[in-house]
PDB file of N, CA and C in Angstrom:
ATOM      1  N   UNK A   1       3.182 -10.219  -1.488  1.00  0.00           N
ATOM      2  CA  UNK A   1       2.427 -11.409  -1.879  1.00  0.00           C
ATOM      3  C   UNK A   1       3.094 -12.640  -1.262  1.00  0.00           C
ATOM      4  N   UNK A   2       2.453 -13.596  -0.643  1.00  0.00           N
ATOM      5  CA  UNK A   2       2.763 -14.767   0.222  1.00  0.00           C
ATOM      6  C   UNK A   2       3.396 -16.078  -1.032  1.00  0.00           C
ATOM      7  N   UNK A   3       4.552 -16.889  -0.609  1.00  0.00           N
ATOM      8  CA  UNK A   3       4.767 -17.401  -1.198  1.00  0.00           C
ATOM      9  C   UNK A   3       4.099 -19.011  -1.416  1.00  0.00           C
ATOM     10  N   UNK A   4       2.802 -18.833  -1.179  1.00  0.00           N
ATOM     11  CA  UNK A   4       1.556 -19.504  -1.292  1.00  0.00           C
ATOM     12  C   UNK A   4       0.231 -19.003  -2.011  1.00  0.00           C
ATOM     13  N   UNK A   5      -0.154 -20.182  -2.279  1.00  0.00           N
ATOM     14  CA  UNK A   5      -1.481 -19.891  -2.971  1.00  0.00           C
ATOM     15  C   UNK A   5      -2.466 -21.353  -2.395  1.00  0.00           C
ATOM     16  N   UNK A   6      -4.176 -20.773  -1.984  1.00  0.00           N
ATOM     17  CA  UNK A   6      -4.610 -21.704  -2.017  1.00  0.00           C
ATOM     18  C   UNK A   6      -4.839 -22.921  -3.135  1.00  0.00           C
ATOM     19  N   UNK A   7      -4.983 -24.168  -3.339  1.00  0.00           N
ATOM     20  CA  UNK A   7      -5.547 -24.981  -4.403  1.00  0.00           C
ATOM     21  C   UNK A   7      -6.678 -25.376  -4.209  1.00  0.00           C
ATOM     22  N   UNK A   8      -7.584 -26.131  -4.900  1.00  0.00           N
ATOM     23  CA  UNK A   8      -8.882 -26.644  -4.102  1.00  0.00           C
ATOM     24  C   UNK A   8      -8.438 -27.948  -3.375  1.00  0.00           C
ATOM     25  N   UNK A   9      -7.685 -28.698  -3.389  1.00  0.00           N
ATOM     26  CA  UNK A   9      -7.620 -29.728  -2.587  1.00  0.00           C
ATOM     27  C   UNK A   9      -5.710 -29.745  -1.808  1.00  0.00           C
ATOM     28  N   UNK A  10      -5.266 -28.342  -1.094  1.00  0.00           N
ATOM     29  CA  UNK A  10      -4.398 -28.044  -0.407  1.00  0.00           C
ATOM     30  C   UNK A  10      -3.970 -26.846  -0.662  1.00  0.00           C
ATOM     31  N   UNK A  11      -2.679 -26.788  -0.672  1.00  0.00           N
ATOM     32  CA  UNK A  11      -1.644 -25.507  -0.664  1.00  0.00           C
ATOM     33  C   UNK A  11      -0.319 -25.600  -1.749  1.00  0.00           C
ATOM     34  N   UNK A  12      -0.230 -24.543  -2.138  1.00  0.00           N
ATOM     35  CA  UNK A  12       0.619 -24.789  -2.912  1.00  0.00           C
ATOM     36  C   UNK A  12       2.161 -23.932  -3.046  1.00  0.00           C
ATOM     37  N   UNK A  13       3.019 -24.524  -1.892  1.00  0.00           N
ATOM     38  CA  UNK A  13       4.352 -23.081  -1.820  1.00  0.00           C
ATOM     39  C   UNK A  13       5.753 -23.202  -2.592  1.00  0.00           C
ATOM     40  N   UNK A  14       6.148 -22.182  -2.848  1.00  0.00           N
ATOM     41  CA  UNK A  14       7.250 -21.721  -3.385  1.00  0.00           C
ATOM     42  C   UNK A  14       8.614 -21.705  -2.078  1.00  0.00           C
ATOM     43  N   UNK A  15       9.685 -23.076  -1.769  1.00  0.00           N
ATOM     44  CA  UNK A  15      10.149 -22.742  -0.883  1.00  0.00           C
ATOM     45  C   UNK A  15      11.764 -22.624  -0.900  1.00  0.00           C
ATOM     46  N   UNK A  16      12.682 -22.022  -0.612  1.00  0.00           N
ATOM     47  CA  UNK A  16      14.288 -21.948  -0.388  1.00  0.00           C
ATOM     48  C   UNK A  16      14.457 -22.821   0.500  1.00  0.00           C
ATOM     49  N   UNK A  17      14.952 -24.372   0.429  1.00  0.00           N
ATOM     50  CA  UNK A  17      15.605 -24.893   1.624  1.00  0.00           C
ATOM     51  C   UNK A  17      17.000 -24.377   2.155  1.00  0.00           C
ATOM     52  N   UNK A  18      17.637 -24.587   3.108  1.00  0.00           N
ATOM     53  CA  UNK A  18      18.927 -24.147   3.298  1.00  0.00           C
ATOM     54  C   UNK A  18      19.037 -26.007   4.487  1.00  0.00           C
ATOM     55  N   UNK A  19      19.892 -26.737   3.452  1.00  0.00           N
ATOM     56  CA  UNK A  19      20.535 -27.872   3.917  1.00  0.00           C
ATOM     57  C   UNK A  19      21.281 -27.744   5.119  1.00  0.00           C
ATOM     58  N   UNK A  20      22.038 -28.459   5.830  1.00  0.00           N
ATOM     59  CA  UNK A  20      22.736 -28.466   6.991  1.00  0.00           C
ATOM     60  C   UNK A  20      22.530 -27.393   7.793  1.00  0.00           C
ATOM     61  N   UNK A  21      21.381 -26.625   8.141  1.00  0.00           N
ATOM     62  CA  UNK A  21      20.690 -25.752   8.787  1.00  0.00           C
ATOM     63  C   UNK A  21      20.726 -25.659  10.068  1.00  0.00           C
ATOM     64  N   UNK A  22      21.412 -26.562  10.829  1.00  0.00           N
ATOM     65  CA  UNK A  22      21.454 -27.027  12.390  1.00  0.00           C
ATOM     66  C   UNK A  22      19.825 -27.256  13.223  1.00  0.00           C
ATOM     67  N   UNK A  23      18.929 -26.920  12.348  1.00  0.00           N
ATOM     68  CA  UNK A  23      17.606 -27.348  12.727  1.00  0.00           C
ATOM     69  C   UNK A  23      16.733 -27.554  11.615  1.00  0.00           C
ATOM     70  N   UNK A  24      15.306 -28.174  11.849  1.00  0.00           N
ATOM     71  CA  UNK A  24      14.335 -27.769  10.666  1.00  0.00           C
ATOM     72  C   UNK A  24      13.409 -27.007  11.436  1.00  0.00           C
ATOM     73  N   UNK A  25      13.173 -26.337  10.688  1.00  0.00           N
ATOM     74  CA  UNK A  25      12.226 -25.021  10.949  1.00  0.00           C
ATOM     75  C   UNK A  25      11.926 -23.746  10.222  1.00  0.00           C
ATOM     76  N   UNK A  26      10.876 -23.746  10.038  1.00  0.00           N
ATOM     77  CA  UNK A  26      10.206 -22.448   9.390  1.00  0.00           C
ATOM     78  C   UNK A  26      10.981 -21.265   9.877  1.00  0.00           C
ATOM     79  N   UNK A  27      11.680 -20.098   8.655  1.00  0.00           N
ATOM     80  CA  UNK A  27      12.317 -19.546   9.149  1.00  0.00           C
ATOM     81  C   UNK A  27      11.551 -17.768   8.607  1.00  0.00           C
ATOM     82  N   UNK A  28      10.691 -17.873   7.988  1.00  0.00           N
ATOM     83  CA  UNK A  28       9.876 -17.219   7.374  1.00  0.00           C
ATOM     84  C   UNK A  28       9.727 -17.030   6.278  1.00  0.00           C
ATOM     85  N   UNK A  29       9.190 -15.734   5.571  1.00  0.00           N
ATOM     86  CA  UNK A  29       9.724 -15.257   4.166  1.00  0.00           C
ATOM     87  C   UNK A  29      10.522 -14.188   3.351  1.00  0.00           C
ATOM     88  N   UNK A  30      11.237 -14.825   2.850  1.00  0.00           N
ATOM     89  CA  UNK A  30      12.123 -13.923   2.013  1.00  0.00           C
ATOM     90  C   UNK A  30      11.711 -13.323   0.699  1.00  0.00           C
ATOM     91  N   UNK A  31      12.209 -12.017   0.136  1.00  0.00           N
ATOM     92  CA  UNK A  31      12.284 -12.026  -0.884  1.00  0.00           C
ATOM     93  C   UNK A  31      13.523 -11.966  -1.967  1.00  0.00           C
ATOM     94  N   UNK A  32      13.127 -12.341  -3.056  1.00  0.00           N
ATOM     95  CA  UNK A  32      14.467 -12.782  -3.804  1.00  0.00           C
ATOM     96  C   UNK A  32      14.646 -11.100  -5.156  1.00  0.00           C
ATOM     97  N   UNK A  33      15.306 -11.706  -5.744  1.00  0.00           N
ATOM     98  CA  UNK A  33      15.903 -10.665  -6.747  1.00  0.00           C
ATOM     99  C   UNK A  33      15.058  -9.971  -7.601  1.00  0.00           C
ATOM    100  N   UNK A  34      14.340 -11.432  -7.942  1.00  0.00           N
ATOM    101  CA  UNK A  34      13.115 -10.828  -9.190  1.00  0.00           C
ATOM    102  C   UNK A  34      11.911 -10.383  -8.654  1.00  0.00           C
ATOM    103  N   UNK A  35      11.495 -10.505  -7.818  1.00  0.00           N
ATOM    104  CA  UNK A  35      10.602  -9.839  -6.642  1.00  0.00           C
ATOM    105  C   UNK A  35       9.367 -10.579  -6.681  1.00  0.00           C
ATOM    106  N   UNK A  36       9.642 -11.695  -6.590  1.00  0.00           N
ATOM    107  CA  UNK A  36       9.280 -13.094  -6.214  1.00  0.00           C
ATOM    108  C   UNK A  36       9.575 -13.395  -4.776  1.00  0.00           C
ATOM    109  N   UNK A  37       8.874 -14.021  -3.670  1.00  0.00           N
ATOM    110  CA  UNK A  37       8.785 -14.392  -2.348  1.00  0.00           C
ATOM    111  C   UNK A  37       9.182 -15.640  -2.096  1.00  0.00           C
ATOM    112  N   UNK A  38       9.906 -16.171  -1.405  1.00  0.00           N
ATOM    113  CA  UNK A  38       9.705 -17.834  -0.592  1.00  0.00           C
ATOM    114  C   UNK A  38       9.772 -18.026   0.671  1.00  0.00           C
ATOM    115  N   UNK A  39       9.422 -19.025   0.700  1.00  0.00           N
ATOM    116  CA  UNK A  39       9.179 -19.199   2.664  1.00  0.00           C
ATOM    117  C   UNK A  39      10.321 -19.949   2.659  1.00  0.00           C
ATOM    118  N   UNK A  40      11.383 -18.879   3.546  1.00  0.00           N
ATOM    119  CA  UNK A  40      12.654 -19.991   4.446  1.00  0.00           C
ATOM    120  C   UNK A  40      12.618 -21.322   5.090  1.00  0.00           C
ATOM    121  N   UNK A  41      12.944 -21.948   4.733  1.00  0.00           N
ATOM    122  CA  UNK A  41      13.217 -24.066   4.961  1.00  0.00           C
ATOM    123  C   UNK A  41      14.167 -24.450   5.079  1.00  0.00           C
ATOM    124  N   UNK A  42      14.682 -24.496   6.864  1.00  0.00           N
ATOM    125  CA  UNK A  42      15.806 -24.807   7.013  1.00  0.00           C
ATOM    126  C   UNK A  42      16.168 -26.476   7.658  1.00  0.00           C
ATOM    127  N   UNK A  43      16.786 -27.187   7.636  1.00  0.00           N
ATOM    128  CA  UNK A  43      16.978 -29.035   7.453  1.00  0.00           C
ATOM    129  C   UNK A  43      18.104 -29.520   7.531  1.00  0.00           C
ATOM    130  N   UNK A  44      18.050 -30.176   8.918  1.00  0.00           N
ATOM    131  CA  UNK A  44      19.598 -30.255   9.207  1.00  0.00           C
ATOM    132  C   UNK A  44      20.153 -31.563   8.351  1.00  0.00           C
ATOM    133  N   UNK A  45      19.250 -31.929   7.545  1.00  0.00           N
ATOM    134  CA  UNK A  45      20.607 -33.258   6.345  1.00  0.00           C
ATOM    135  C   UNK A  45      21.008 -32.405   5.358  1.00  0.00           C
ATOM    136  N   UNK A  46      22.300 -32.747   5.040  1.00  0.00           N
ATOM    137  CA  UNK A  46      22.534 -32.575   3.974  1.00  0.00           C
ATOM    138  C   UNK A  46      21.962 -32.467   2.505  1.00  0.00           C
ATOM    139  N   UNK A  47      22.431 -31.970   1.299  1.00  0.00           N
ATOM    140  CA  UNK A  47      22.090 -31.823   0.327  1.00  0.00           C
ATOM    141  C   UNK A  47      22.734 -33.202  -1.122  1.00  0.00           C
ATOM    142  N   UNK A  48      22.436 -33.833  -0.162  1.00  0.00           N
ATOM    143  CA  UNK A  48      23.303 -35.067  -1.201  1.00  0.00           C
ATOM    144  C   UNK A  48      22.393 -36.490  -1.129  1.00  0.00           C
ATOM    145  N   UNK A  49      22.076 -36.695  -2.286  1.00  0.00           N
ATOM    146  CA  UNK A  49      21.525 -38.016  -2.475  1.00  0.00           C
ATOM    147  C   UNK A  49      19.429 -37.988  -1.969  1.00  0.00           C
ATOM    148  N   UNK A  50      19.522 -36.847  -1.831  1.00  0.00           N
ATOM    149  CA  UNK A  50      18.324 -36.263  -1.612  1.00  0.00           C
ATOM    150  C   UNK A  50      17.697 -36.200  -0.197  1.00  0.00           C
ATOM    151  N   UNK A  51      18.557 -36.596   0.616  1.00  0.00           N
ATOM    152  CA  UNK A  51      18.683 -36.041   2.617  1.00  0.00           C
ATOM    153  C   UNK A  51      17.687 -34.627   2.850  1.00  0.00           C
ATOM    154  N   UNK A  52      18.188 -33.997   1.667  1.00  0.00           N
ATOM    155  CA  UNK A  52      17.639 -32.639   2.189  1.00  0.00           C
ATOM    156  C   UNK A  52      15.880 -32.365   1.852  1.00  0.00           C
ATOM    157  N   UNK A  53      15.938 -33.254   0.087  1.00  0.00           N
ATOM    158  CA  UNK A  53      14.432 -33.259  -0.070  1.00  0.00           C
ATOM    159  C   UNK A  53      13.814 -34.057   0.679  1.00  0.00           C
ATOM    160  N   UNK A  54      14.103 -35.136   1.217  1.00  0.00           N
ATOM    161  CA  UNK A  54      13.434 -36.104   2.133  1.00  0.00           C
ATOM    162  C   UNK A  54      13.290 -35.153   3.654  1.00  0.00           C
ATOM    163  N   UNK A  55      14.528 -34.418   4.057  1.00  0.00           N
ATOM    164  CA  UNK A  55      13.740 -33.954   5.548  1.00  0.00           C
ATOM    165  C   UNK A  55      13.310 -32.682   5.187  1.00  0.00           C
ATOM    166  N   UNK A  56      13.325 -32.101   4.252  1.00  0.00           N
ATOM    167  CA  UNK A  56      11.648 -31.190   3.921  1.00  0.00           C
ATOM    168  C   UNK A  56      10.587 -31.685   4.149  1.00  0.00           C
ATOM    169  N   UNK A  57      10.000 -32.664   3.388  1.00  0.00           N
ATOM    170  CA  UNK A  57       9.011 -33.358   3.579  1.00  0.00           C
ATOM    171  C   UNK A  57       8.626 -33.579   4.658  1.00  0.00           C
ATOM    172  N   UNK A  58       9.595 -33.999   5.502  1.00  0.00           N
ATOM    173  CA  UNK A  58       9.279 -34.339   7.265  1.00  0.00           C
ATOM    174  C   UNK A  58       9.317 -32.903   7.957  1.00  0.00           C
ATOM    175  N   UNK A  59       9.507 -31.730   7.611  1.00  0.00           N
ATOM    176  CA  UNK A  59       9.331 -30.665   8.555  1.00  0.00           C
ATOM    177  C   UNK A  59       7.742 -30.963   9.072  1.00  0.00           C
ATOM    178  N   UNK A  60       7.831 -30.768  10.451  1.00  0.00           N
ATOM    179  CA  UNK A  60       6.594 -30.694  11.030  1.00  0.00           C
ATOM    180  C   UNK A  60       5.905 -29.738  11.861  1.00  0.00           C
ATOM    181  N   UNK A  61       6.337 -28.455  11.399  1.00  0.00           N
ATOM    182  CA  UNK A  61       5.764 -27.319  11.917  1.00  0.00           C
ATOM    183  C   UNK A  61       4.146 -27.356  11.300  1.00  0.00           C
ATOM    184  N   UNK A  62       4.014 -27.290  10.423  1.00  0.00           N
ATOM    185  CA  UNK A  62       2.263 -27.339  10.051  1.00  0.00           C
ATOM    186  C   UNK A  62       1.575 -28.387  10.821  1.00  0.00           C
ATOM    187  N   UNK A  63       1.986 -29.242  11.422  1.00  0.00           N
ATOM    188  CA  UNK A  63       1.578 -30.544  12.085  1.00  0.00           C
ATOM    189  C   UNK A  63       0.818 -31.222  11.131  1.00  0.00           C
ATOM    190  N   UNK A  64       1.925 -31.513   9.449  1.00  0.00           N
ATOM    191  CA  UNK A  64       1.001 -32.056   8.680  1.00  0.00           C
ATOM    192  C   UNK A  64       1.920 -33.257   8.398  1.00  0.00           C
ATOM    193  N   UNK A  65       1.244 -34.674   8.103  1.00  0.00           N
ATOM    194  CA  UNK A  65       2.072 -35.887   8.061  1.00  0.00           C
ATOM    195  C   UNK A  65       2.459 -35.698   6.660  1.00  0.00           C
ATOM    196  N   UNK A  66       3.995 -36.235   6.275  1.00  0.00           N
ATOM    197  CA  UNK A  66       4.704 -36.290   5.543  1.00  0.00           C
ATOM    198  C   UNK A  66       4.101 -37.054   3.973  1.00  0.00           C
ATOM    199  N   UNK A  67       3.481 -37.774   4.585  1.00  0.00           N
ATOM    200  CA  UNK A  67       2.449 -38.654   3.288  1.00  0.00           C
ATOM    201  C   UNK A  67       1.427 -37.796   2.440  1.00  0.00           C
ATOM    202  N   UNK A  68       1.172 -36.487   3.293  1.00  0.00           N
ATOM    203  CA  UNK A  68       0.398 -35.203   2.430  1.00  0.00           C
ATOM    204  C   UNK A  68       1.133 -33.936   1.952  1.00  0.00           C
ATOM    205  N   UNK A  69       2.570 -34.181   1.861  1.00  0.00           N
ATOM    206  CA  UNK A  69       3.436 -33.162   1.288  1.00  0.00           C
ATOM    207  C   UNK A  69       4.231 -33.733   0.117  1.00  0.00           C
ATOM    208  N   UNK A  70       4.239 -33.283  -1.370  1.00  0.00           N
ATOM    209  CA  UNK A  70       4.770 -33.728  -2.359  1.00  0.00           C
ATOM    210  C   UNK A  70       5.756 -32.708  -2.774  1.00  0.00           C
ATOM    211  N   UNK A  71       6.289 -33.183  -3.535  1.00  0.00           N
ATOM    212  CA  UNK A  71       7.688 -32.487  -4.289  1.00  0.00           C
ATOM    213  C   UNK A  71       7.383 -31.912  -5.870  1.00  0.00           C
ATOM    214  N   UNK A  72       6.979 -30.730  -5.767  1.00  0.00           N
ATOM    215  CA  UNK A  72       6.456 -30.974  -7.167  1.00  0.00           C
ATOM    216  C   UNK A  72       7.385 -30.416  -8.871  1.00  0.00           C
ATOM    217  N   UNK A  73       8.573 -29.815  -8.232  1.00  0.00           N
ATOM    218  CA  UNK A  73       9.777 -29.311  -8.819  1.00  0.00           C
ATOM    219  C   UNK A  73      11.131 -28.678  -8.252  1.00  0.00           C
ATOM    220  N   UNK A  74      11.896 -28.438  -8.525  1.00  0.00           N
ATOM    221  CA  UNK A  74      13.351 -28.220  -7.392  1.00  0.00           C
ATOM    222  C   UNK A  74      13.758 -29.330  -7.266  1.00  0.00           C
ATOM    223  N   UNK A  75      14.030 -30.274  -7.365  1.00  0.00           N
ATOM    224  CA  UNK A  75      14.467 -31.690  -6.778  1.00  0.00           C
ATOM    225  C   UNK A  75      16.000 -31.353  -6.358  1.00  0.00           C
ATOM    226  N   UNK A  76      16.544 -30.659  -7.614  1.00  0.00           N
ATOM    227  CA  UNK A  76      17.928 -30.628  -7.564  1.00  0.00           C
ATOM    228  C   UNK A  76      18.638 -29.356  -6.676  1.00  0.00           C
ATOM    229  N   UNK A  77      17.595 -28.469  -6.318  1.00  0.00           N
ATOM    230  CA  UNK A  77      18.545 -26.919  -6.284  1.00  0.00           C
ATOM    231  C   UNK A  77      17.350 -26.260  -4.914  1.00  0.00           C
ATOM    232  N   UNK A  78      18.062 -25.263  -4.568  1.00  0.00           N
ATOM    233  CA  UNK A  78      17.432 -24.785  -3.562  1.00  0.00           C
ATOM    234  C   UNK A  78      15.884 -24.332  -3.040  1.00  0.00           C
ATOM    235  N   UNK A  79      15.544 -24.073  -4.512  1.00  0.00           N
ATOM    236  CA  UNK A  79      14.327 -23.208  -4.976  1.00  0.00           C
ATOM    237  C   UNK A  79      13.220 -24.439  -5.166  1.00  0.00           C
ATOM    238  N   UNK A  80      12.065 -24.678  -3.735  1.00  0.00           N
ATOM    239  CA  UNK A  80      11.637 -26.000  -4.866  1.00  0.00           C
ATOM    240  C   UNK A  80       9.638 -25.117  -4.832  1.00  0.00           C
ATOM    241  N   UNK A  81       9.081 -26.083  -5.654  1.00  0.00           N
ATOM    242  CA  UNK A  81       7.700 -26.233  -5.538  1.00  0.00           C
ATOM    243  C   UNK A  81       6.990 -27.129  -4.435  1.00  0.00           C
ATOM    244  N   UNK A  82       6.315 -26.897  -3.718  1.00  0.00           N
ATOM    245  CA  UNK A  82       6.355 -28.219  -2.906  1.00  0.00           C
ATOM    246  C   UNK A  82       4.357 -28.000  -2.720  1.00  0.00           C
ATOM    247  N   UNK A  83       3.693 -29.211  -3.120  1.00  0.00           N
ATOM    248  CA  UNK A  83       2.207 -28.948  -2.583  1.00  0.00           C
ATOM    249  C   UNK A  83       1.898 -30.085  -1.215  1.00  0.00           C
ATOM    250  N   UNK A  84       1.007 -29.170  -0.425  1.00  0.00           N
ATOM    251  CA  UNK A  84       0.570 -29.891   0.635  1.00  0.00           C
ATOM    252  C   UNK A  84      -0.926 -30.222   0.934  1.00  0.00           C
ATOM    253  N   UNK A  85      -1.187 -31.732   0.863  1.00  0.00           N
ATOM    254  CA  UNK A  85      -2.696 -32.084   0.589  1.00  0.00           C
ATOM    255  C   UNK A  85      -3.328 -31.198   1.880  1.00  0.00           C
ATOM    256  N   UNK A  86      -4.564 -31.526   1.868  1.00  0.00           N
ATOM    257  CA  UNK A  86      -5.322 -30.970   2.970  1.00  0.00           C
ATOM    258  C   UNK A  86      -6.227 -29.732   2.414  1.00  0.00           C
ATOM    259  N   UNK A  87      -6.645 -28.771   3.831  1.00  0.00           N
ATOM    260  CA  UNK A  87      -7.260 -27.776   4.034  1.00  0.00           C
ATOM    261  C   UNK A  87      -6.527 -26.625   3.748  1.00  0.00           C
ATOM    262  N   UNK A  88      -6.889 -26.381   2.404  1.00  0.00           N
ATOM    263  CA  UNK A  88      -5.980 -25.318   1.880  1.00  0.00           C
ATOM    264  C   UNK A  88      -6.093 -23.727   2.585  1.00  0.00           C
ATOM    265  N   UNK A  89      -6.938 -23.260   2.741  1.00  0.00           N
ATOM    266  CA  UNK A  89      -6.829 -22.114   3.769  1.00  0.00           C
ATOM    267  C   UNK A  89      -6.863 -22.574   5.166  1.00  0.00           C
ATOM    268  N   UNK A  90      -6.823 -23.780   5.630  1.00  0.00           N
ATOM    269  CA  UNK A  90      -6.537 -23.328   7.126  1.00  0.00           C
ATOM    270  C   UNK A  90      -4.661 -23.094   7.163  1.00  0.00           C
ATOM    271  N   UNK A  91      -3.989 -24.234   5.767  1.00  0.00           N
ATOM    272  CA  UNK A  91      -2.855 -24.297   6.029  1.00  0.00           C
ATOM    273  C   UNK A  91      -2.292 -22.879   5.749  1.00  0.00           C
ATOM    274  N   UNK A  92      -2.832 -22.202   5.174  1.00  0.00           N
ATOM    275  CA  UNK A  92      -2.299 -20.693   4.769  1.00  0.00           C
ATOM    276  C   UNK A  92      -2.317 -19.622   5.518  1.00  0.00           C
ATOM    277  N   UNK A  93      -3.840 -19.877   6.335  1.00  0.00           N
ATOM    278  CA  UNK A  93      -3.699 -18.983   7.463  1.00  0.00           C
ATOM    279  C   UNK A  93      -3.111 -19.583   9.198  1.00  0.00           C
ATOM    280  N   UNK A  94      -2.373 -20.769   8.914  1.00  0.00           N
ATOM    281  CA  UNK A  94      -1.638 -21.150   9.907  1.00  0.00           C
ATOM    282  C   UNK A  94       0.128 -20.469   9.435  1.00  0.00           C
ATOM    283  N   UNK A  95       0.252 -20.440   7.758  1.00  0.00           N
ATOM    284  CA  UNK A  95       1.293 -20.235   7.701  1.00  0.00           C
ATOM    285  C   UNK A  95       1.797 -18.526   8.282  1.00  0.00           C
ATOM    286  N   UNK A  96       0.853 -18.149   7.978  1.00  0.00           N
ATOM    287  CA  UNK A  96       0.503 -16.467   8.067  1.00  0.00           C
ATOM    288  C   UNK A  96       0.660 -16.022   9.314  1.00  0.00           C
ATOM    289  N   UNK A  97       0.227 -16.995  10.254  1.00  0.00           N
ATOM    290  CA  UNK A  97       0.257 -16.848  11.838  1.00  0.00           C
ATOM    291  C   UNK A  97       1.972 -17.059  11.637  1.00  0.00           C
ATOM    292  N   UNK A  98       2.513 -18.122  11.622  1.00  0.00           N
ATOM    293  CA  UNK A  98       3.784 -18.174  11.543  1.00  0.00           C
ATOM    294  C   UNK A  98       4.997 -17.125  11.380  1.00  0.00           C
ATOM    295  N   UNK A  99       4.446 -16.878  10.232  1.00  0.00           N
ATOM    296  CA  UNK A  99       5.442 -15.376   9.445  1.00  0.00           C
ATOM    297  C   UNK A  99       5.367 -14.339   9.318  1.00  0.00           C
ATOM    298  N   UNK A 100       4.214 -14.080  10.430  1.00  0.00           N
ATOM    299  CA  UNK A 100       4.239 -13.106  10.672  1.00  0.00           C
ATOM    300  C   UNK A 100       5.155 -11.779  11.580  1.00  0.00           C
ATOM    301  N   UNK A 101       5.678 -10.879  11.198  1.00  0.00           N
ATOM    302  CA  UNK A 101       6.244 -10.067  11.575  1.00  0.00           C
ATOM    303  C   UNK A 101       6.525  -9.758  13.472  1.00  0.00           C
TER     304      UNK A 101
END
């Protein structure tokens, strides 16, 4: 199961950042312990003072502007919620192209 779901007015993902990452970039998806999924988010600021939630937001692999991606839980820790306005299945089946195998 994808660590997305459509909404009616965007997307809605489950993501692991990894801070000082030496790049940002979609790194795919993982799965975790409880057998729960997230899509790898890697961001080369730091994790301090919120560097790292701010260049999430700016990843621009979806080629989606930063003003249509919100923070919607995680603020503090690796694991966040994050929704992205827009075209909720095109962004899902762009992500799909992505992570894919």
């Amino acid at each position: 199961m994808p660590p997305w779901r459509v909404a009616p007015d965007g997307l809605m993902l489950v993501v692991r950042v990894t801070p000082k990452g030496g790049r940002d970039a979609i790194d795919g998806i993982a799965d975790l312990a409880d057998g729960s999924s997230v899509l790898k988010v890697r961001v080369r600021a730091a994790a301090s003072e919120g560097e790292a939630n701010a260049a999430l937001m700016q990843v621009r692999a979806l080629g989606v502007a930063a003003r249509d991606v919100s923070l919607l839980s995680g603020a503090r820790g690796r694991i966040k919620r994050v929704k992205i306005a827009g075209a909720g299945a095109a962004l899902a089946a762009a992500l799909e192209e992505m992570c894919a195998p």
